[in-house]
C-alpha atoms as a PDB file:
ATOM      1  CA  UNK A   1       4.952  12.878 -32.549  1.00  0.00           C
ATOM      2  CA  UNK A   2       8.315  13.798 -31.228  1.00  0.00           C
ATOM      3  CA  UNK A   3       7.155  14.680 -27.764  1.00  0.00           C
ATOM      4  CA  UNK A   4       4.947  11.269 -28.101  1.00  0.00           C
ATOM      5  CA  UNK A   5       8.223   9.483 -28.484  1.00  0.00           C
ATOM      6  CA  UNK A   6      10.224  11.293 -25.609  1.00  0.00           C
ATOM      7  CA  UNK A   7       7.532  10.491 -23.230  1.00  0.00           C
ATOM      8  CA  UNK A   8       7.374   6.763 -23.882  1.00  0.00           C
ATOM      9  CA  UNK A   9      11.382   7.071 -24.052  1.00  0.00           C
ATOM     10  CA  UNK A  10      10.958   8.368 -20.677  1.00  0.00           C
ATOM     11  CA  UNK A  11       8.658   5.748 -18.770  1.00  0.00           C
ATOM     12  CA  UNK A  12      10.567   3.099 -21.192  1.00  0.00           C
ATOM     13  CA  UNK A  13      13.833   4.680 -19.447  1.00  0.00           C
ATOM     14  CA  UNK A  14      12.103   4.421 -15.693  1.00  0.00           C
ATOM     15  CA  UNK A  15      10.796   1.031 -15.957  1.00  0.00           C
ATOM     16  CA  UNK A  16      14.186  -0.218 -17.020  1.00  0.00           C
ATOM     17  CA  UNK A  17      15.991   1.659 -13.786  1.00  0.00           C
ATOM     18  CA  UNK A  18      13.294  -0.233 -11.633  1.00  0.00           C
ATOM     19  CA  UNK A  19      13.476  -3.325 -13.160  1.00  0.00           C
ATOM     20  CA  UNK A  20      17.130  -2.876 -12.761  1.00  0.00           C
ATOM     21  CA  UNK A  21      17.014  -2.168  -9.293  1.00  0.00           C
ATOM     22  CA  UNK A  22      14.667  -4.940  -8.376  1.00  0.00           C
ATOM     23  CA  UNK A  23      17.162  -7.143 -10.179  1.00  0.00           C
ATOM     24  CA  UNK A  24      20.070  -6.123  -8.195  1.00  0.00           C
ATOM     25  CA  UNK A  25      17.937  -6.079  -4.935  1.00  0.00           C
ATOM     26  CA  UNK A  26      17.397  -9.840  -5.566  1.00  0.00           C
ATOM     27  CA  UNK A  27      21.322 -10.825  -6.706  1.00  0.00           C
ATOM     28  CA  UNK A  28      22.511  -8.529  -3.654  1.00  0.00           C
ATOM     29  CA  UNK A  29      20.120 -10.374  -1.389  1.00  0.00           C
ATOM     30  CA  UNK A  30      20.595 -13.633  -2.867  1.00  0.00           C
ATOM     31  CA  UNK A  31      24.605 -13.548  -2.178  1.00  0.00           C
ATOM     32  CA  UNK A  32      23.813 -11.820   1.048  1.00  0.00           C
ATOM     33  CA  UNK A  33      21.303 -14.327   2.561  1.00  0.00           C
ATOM     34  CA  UNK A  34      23.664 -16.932   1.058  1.00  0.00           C
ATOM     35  CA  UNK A  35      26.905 -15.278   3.388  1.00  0.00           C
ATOM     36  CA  UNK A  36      24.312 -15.097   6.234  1.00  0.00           C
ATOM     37  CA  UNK A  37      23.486 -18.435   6.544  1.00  0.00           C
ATOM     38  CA  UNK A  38      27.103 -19.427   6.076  1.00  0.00           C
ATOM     39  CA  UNK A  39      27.408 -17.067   8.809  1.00  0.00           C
ATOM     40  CA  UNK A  40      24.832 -18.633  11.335  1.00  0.00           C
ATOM     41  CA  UNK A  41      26.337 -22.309  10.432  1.00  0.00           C
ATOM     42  CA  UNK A  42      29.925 -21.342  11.809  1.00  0.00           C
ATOM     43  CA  UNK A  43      28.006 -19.908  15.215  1.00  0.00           C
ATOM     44  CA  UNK A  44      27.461 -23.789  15.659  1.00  0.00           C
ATOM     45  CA  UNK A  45      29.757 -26.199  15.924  1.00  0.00           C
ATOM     46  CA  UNK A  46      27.542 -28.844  15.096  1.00  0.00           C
ATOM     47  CA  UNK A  47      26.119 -26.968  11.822  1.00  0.00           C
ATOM     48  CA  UNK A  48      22.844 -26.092  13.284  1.00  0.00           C
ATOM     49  CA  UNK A  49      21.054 -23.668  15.292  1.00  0.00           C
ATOM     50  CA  UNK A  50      23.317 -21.596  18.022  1.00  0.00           C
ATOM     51  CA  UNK A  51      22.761 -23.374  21.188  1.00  0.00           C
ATOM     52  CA  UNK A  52      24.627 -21.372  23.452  1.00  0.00           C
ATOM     53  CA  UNK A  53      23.099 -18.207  25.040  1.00  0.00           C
ATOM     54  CA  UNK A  54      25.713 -16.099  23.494  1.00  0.00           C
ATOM     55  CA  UNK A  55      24.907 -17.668  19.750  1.00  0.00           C
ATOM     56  CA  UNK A  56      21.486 -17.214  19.971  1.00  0.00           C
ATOM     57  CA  UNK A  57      22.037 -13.720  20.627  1.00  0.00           C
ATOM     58  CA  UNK A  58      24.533 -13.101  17.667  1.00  0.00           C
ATOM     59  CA  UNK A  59      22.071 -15.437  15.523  1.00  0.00           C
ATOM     60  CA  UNK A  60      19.354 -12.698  16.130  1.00  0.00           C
ATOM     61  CA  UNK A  61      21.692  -9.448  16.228  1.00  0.00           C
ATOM     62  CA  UNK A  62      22.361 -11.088  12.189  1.00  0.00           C
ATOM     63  CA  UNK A  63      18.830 -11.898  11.495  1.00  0.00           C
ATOM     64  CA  UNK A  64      17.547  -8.771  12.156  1.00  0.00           C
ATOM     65  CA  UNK A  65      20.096  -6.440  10.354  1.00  0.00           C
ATOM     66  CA  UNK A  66      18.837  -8.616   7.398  1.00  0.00           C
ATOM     67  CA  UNK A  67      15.289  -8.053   7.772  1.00  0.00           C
ATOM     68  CA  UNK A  68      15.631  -4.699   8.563  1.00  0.00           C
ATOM     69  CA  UNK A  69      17.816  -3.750   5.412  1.00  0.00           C
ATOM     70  CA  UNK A  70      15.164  -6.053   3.138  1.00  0.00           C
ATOM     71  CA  UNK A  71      12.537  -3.623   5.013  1.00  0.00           C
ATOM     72  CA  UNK A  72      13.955  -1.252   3.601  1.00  0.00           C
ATOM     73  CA  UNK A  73      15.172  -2.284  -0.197  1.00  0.00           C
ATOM     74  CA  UNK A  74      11.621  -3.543  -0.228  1.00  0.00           C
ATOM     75  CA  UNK A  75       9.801   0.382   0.722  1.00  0.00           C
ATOM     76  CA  UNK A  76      12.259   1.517  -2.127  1.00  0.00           C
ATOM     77  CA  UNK A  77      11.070  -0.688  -4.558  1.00  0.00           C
ATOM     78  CA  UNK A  78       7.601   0.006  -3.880  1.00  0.00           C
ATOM     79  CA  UNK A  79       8.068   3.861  -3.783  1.00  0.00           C
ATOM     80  CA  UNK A  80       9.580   3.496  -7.762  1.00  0.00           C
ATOM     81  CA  UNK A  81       6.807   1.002  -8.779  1.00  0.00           C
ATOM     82  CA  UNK A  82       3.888   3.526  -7.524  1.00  0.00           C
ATOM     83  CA  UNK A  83       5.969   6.743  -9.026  1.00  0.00           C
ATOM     84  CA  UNK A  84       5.964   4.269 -12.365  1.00  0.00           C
ATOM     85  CA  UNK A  85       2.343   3.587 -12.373  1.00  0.00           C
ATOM     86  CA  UNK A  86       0.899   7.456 -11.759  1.00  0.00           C
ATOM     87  CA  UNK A  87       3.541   8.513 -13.934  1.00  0.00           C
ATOM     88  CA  UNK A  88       1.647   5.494 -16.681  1.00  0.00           C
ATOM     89  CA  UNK A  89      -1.912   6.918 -15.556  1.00  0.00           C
ATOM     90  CA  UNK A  90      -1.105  10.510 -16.383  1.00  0.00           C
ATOM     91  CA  UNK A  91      -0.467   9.696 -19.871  1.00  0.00           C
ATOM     92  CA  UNK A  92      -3.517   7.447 -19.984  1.00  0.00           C
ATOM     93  CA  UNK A  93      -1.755   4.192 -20.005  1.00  0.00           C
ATOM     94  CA  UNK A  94      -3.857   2.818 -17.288  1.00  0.00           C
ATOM     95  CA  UNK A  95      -3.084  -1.055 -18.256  1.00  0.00           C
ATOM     96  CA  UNK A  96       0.215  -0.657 -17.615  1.00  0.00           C
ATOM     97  CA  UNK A  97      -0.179   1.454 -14.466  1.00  0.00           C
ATOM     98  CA  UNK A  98      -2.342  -0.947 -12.989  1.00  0.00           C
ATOM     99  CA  UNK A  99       0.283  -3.644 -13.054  1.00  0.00           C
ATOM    100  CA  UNK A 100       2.409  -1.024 -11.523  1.00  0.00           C
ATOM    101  CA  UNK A 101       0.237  -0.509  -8.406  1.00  0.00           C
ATOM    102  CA  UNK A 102       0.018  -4.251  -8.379  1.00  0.00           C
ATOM    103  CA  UNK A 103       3.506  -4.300  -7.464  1.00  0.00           C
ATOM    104  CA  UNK A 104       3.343  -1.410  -5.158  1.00  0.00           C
ATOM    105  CA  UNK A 105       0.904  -2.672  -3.190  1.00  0.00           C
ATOM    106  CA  UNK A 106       2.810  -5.989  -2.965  1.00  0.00           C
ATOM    107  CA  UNK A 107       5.411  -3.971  -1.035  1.00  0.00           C
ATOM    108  CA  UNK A 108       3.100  -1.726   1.191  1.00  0.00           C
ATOM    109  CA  UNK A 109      -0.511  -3.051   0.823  1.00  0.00           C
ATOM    110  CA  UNK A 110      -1.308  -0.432   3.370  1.00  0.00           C
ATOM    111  CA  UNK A 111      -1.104   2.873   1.634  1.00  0.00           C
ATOM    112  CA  UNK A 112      -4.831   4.043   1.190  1.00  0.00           C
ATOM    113  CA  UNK A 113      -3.371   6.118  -1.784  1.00  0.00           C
ATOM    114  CA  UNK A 114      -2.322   3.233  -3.742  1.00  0.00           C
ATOM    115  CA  UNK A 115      -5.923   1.907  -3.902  1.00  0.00           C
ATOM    116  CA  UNK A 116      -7.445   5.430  -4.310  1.00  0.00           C
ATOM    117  CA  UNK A 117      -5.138   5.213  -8.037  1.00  0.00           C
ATOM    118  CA  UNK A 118      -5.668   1.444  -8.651  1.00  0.00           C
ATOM    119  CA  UNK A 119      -9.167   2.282  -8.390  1.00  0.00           C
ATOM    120  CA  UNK A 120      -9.497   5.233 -10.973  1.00  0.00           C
ATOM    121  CA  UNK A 121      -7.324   3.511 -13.527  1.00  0.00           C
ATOM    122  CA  UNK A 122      -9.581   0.457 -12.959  1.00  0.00           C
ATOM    123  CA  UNK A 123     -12.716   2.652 -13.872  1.00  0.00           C
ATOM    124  CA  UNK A 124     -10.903   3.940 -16.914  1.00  0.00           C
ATOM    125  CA  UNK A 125      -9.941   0.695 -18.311  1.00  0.00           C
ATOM    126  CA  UNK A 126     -13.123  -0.467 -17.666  1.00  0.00           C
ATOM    127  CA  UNK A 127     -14.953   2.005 -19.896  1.00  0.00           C
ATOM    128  CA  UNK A 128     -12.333   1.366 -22.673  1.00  0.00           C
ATOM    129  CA  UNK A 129     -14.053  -2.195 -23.557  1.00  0.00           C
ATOM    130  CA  UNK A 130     -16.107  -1.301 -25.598  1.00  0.00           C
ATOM    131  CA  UNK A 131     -16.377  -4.486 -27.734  1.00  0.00           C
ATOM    132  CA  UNK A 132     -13.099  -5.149 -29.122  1.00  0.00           C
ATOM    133  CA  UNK A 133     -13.196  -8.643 -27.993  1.00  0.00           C
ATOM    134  CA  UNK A 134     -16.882 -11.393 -27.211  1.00  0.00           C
ATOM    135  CA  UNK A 135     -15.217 -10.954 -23.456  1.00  0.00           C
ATOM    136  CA  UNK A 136     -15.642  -7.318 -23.445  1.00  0.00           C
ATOM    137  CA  UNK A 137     -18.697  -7.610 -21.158  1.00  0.00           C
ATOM    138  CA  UNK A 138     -17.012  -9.191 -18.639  1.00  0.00           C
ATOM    139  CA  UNK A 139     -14.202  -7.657 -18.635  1.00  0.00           C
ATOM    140  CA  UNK A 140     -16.249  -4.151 -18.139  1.00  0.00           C
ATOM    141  CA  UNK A 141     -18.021  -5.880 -15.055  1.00  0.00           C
ATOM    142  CA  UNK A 142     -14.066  -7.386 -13.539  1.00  0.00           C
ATOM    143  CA  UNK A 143     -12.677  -3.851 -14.114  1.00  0.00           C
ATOM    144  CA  UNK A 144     -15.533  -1.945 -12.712  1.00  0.00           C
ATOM    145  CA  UNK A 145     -15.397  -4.501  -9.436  1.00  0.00           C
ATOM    146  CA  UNK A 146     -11.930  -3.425  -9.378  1.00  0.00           C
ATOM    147  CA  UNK A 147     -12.325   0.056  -9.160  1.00  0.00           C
ATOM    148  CA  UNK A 148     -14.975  -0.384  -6.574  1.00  0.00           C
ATOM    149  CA  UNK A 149     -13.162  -2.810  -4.142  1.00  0.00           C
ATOM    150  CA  UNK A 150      -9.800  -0.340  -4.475  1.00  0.00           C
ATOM    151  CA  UNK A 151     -11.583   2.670  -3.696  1.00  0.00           C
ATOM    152  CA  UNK A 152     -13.827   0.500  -0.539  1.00  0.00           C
ATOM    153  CA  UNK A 153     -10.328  -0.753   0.559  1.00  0.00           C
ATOM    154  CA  UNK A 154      -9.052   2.616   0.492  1.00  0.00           C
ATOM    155  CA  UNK A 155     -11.613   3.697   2.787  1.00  0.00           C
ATOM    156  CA  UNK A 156     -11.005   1.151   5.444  1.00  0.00           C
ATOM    157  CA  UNK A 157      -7.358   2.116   5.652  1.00  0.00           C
ATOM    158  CA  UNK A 158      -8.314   5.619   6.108  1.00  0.00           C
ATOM    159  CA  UNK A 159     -11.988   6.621   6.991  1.00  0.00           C
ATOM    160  CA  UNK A 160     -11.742  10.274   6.478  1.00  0.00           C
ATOM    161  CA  UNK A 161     -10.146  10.040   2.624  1.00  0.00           C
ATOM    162  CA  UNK A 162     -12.527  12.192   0.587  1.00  0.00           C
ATOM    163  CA  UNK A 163     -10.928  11.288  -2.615  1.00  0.00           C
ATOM    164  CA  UNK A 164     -12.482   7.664  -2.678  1.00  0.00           C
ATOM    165  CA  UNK A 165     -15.635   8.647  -1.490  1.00  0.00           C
ATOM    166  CA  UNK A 166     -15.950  11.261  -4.624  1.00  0.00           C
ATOM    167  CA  UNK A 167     -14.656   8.527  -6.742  1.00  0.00           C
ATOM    168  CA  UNK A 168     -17.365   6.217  -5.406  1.00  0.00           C
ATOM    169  CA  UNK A 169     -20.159   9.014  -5.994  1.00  0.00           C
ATOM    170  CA  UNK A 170     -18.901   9.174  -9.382  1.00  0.00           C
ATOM    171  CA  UNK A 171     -18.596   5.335 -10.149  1.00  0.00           C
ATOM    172  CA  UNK A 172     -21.851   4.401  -8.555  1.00  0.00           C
ATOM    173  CA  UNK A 173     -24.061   7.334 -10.194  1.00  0.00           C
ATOM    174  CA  UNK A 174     -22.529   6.871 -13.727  1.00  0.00           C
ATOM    175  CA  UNK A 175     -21.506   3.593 -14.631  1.00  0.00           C
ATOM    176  CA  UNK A 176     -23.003   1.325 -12.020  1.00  0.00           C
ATOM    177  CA  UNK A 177     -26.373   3.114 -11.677  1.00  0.00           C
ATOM    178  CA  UNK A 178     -26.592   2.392  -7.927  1.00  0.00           C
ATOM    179  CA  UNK A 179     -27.933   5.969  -6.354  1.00  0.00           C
ATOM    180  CA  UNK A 180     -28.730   5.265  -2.991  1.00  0.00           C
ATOM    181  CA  UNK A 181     -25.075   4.216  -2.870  1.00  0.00           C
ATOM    182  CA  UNK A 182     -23.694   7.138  -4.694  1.00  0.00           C
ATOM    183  CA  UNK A 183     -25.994   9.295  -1.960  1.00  0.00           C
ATOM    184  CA  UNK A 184     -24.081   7.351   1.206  1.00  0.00           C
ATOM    185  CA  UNK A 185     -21.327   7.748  -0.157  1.00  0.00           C
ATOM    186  CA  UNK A 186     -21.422  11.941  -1.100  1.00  0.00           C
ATOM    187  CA  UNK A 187     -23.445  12.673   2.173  1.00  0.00           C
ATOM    188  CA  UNK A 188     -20.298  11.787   4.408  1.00  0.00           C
ATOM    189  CA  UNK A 189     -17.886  13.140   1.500  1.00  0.00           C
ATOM    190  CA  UNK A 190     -20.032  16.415   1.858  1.00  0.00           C
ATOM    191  CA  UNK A 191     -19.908  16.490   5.721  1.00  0.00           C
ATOM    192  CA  UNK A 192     -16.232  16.872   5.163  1.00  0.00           C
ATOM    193  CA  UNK A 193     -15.979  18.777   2.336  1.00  0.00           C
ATOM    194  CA  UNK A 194     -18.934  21.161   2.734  1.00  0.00           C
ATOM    195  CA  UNK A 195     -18.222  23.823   0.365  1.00  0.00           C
ATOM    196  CA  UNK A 196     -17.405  21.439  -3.146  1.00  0.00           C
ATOM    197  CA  UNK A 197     -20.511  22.508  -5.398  1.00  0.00           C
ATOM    198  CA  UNK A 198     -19.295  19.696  -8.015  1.00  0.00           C
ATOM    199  CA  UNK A 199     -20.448  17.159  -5.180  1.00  0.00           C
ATOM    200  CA  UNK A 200     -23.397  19.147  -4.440  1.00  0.00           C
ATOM    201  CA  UNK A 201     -24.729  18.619  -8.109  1.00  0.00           C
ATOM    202  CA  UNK A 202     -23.657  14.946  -8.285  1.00  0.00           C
ATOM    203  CA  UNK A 203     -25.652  14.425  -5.383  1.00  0.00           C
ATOM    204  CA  UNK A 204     -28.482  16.607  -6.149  1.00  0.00           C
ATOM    205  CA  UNK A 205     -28.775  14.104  -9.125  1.00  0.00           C
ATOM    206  CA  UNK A 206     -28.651  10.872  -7.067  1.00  0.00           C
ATOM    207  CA  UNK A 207     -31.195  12.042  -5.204  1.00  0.00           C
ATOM    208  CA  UNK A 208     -33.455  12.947  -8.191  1.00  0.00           C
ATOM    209  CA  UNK A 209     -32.508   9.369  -9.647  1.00  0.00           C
ATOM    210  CA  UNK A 210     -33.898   7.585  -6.881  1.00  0.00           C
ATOM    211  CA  UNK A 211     -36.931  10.277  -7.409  1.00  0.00           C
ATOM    212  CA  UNK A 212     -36.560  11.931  -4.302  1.00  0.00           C
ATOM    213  CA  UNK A 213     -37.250  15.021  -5.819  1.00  0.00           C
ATOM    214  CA  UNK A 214     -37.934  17.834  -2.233  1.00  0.00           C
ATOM    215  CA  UNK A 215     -34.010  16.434  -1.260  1.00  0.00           C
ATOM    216  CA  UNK A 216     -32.866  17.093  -4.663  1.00  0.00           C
ATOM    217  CA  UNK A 217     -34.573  20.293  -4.609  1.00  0.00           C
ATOM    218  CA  UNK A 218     -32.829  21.272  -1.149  1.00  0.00           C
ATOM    219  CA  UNK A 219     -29.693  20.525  -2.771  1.00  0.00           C
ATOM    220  CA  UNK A 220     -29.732  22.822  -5.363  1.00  0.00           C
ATOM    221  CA  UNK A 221     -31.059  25.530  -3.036  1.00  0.00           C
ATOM    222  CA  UNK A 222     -27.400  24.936  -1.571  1.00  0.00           C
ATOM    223  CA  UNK A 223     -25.509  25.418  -4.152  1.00  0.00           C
ATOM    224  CA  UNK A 224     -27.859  28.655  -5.548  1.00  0.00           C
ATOM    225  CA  UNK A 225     -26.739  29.878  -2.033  1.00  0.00           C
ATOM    226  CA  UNK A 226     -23.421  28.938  -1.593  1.00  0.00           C
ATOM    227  CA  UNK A 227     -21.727  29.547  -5.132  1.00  0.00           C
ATOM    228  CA  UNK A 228     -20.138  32.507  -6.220  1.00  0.00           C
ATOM    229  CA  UNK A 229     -19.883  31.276 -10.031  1.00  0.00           C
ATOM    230  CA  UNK A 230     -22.932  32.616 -11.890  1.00  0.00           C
ATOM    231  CA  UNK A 231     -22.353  29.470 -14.427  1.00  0.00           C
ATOM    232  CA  UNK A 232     -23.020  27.375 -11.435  1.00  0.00           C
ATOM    233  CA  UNK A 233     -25.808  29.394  -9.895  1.00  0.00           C
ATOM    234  CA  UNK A 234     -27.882  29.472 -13.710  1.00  0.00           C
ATOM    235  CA  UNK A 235     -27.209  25.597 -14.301  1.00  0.00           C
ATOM    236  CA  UNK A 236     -28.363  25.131 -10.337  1.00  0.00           C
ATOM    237  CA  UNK A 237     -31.809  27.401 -11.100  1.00  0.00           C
ATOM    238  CA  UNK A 238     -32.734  25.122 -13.981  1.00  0.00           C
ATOM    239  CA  UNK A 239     -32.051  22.096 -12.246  1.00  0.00           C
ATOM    240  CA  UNK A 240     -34.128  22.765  -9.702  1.00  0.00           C
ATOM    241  CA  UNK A 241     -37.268  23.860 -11.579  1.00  0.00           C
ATOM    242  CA  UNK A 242     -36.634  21.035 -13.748  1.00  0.00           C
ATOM    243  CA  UNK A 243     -37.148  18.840 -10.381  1.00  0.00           C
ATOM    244  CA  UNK A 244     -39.831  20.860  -8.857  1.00  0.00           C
ATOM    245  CA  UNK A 245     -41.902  20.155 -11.400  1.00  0.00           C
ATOM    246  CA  UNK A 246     -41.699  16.634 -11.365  1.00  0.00           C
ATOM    247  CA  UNK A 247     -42.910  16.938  -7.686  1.00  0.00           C
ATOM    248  CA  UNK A 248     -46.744  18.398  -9.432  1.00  0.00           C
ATOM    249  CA  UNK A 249     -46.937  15.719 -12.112  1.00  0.00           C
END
């Protein structure tokens, strides 16, 4: 109980330094813009735009040392939000994280990595309803969509990232029951990552879900071949005569 309380002490502690930050960020910007434009009137002597040549140039010389310092306040931010949120998903708070990485992503909704984590906290929120409310249903379905667009989206930012693709085995074999996706989806993890035998079962069973029992077969002949773990190699065995006999009946 007492290390229960220091944790949430902890993240209760972090969210408050972000939140104080972001607060700060926005009063220090605030008064800033506010000197800035105060700045850009005097440049005029009509109260307007700079029309000299000269003007324009110290207009733009001003604009841009603002953007670039909110470019950078605004990285910061997100960099605390997304240490917030897998800091919340590590103890299983995956709610909460997701509204972290919600914020991230709303100040770099580029980083592949951000989706790869929105995605598996999405899955594991999703599995939680399990009834408490009439919505749970739908919920389940949102949650799940979640998890699948974050990981997809994750994937287009970064075409080689083997986590997603695993996650998307996973995701699509367990809880959506959609194989032949799972399959597409392991095949090019696989073709990166040729020696992970935990992919090599997962696919193995895709391909025996869609009751294409020889490539299923081949599979585990793989991983008998492959693995040095005798656990592995036993588990693989029975598999596959499990599989070749569907292929007599």
């Amino acid at each position: 109980m007492k290390k229960f309380k220091e944790t949430v002490s902890a993240i209760l502690i972090l969210a408050a330094v972000g939140a104080l930050i972001y607060f700060m960020y926005q009063q220090g910007s605030t008064k800033h813009n506010r000197e800035l434009a105060k700045r850009m009137m005097e440049l005029s002597p009509r109260g307007g735009p700079p029309e000299t040549i000269e003007g324009l140039r110290q207009a733009i010389a001003l604009y841009e040392d603002q953007i670039e310092r909110n470019v950078r306040e605004g990285a910061q931010a997100g960099i605390y939000w997304k240490i917030l949120g897998t800091r919340l998903a590590d103890r299983n708070m995956d709610n909460d994280a997701l509204e972290a990485f919600e914020r991230a992503i709303y100040y770099n909704s580029e980083d592949a990595g951000l989706y790869y984590l929105t995605g598996l906290s999405a899955a594991k929120v999703a599995k939680s309803k399990v009834g408490f409310s009439g919505n749970a249903a739908r919920e389940q379905e949102q949650y799940f969509k979640l998890a699948e667009n974050s990981h997809l989206r994750a994937l287009e930012l970064e075409i080689t990232y083997t986590r997603p693709m695993y996650a998307l085995g996973i995701l699509y074999s367990f809880e959506l029951d959609r194989p032949e996706d799972a399959i597409v989806q392991l095949e090019r993890y696989l073709q990166i990552q040729q020696s992970d035998i935990s992919a090599m079962f997962l696919l193995a069973r895709s391909y025996y879900m869609i009751q294409n029992f020889s490539r299923s077969v081949e599979i585990y002949d793989r991983i008998i071949d492959r693995t040095r773990n005798q656990n592995e190699r036993q588990e693989a065995l029975v598999n596959k005569n499990i599989v070749q006999g569907m292929l007599y009946e």
